[in-house]
C-alpha atoms as a PDB file:
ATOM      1  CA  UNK A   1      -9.206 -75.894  40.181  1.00  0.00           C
ATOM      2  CA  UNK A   2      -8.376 -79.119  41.825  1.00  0.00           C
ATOM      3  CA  UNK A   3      -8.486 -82.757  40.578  1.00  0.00           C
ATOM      4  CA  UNK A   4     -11.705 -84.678  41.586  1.00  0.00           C
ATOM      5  CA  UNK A   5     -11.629 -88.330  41.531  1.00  0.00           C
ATOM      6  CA  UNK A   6     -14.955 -89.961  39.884  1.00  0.00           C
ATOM      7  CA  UNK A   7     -16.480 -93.148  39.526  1.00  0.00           C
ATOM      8  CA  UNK A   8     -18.764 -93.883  36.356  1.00  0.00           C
ATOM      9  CA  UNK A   9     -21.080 -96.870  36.231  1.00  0.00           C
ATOM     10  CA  UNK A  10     -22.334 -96.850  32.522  1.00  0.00           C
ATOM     11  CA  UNK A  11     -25.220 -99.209  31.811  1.00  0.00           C
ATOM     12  CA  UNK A  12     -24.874-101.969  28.702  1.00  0.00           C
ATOM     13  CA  UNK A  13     -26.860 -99.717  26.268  1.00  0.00           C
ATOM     14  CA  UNK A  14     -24.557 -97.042  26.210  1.00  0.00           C
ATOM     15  CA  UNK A  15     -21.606 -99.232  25.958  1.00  0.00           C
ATOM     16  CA  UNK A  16     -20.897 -98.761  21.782  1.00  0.00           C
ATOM     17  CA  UNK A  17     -20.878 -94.710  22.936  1.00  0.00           C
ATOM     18  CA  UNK A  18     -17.727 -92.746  22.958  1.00  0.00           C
ATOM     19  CA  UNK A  19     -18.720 -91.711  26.871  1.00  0.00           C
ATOM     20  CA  UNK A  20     -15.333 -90.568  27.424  1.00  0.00           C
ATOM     21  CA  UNK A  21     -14.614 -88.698  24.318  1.00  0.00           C
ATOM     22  CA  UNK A  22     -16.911 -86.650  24.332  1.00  0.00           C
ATOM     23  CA  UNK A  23     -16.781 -85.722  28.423  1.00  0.00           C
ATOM     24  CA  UNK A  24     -13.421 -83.906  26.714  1.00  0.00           C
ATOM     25  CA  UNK A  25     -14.711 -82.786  23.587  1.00  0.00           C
ATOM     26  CA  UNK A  26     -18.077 -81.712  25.244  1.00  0.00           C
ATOM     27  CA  UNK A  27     -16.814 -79.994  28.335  1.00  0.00           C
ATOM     28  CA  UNK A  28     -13.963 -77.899  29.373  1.00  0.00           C
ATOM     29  CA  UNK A  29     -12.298 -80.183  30.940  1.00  0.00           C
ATOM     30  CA  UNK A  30      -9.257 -82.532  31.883  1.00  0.00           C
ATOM     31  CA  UNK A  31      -8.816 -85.929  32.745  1.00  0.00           C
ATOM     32  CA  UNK A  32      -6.883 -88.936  33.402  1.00  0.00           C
ATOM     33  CA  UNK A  33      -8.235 -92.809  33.444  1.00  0.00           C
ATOM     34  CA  UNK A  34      -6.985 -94.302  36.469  1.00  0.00           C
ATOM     35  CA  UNK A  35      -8.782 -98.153  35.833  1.00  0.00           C
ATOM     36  CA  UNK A  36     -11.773 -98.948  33.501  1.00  0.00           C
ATOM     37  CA  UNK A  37     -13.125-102.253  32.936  1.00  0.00           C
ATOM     38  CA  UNK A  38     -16.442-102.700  30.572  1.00  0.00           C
ATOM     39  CA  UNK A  39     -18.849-105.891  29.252  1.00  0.00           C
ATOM     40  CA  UNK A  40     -21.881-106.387  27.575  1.00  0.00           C
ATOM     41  CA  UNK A  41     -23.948-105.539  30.295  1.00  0.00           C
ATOM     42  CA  UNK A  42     -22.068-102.687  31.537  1.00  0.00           C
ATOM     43  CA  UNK A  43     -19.003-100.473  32.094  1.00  0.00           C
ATOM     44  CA  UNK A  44     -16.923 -99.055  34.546  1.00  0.00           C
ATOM     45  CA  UNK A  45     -14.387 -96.718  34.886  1.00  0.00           C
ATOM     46  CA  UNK A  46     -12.549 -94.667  37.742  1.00  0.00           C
ATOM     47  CA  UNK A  47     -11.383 -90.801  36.813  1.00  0.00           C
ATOM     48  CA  UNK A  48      -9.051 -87.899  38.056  1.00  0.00           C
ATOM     49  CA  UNK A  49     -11.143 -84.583  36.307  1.00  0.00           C
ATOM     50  CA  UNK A  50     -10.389 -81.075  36.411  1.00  0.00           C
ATOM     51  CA  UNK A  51     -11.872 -77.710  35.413  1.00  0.00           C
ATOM     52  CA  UNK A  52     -14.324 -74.937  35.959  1.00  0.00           C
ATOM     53  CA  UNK A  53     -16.519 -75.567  38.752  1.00  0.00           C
ATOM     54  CA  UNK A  54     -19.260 -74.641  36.570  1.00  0.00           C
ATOM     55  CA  UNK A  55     -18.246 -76.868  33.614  1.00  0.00           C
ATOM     56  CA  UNK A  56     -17.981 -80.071  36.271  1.00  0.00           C
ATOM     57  CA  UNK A  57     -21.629 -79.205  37.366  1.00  0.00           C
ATOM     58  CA  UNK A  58     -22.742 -79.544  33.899  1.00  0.00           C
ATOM     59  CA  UNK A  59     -20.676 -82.357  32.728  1.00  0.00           C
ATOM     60  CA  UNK A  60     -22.170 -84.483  35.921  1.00  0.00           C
ATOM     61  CA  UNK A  61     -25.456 -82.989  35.117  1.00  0.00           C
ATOM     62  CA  UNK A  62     -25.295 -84.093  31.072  1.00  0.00           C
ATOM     63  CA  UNK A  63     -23.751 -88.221  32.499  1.00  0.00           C
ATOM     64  CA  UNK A  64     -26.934 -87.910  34.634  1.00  0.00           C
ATOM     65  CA  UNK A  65     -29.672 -87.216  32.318  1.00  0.00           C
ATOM     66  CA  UNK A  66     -27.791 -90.178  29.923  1.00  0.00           C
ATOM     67  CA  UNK A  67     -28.220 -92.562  32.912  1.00  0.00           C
ATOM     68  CA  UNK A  68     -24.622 -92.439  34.245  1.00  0.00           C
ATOM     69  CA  UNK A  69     -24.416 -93.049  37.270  1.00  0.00           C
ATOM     70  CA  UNK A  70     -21.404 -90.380  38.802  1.00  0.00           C
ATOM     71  CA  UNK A  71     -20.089 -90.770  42.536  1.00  0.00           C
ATOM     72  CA  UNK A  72     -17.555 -88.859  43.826  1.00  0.00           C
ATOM     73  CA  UNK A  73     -14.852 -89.987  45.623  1.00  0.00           C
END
């Protein structure tokens, strides 16, 4: 497993959500907040994650479907 840096562009609506929480408590995986900066309209925030290939996959798959926008870096 190696550490994959991540971008997540979170729109306003979601922005009272625990996003980040529950990436951890959802998913086996790790991770580290490099920067984050959020508003009313929307939210930002760069990551280092780690895990199971498999668990990734469906952690980027779950942000998706929410309407979080994921780019790797």
């Amino acid at each position: 497993m190696k550490d994959i840096e991540i971008e997540l562009f979170i729109p306003g609506e979601l922005k009272d959500e625990p996003i980040i929480c529950n990436m951890i408590k959802n998913f086996k995986v790790e991770m580290k907040i490099i920067e984050a900066s959020f508003s009313a309209e929307s939210g930002w925030a760069l990551l280092v994650v780690n895990g199971p290939k498999d668990e990734l996959e469906r952690m980027f798959g779950d942000l998706q479907k929410r309407g979080i926008n994921v780019h790797r870096r």
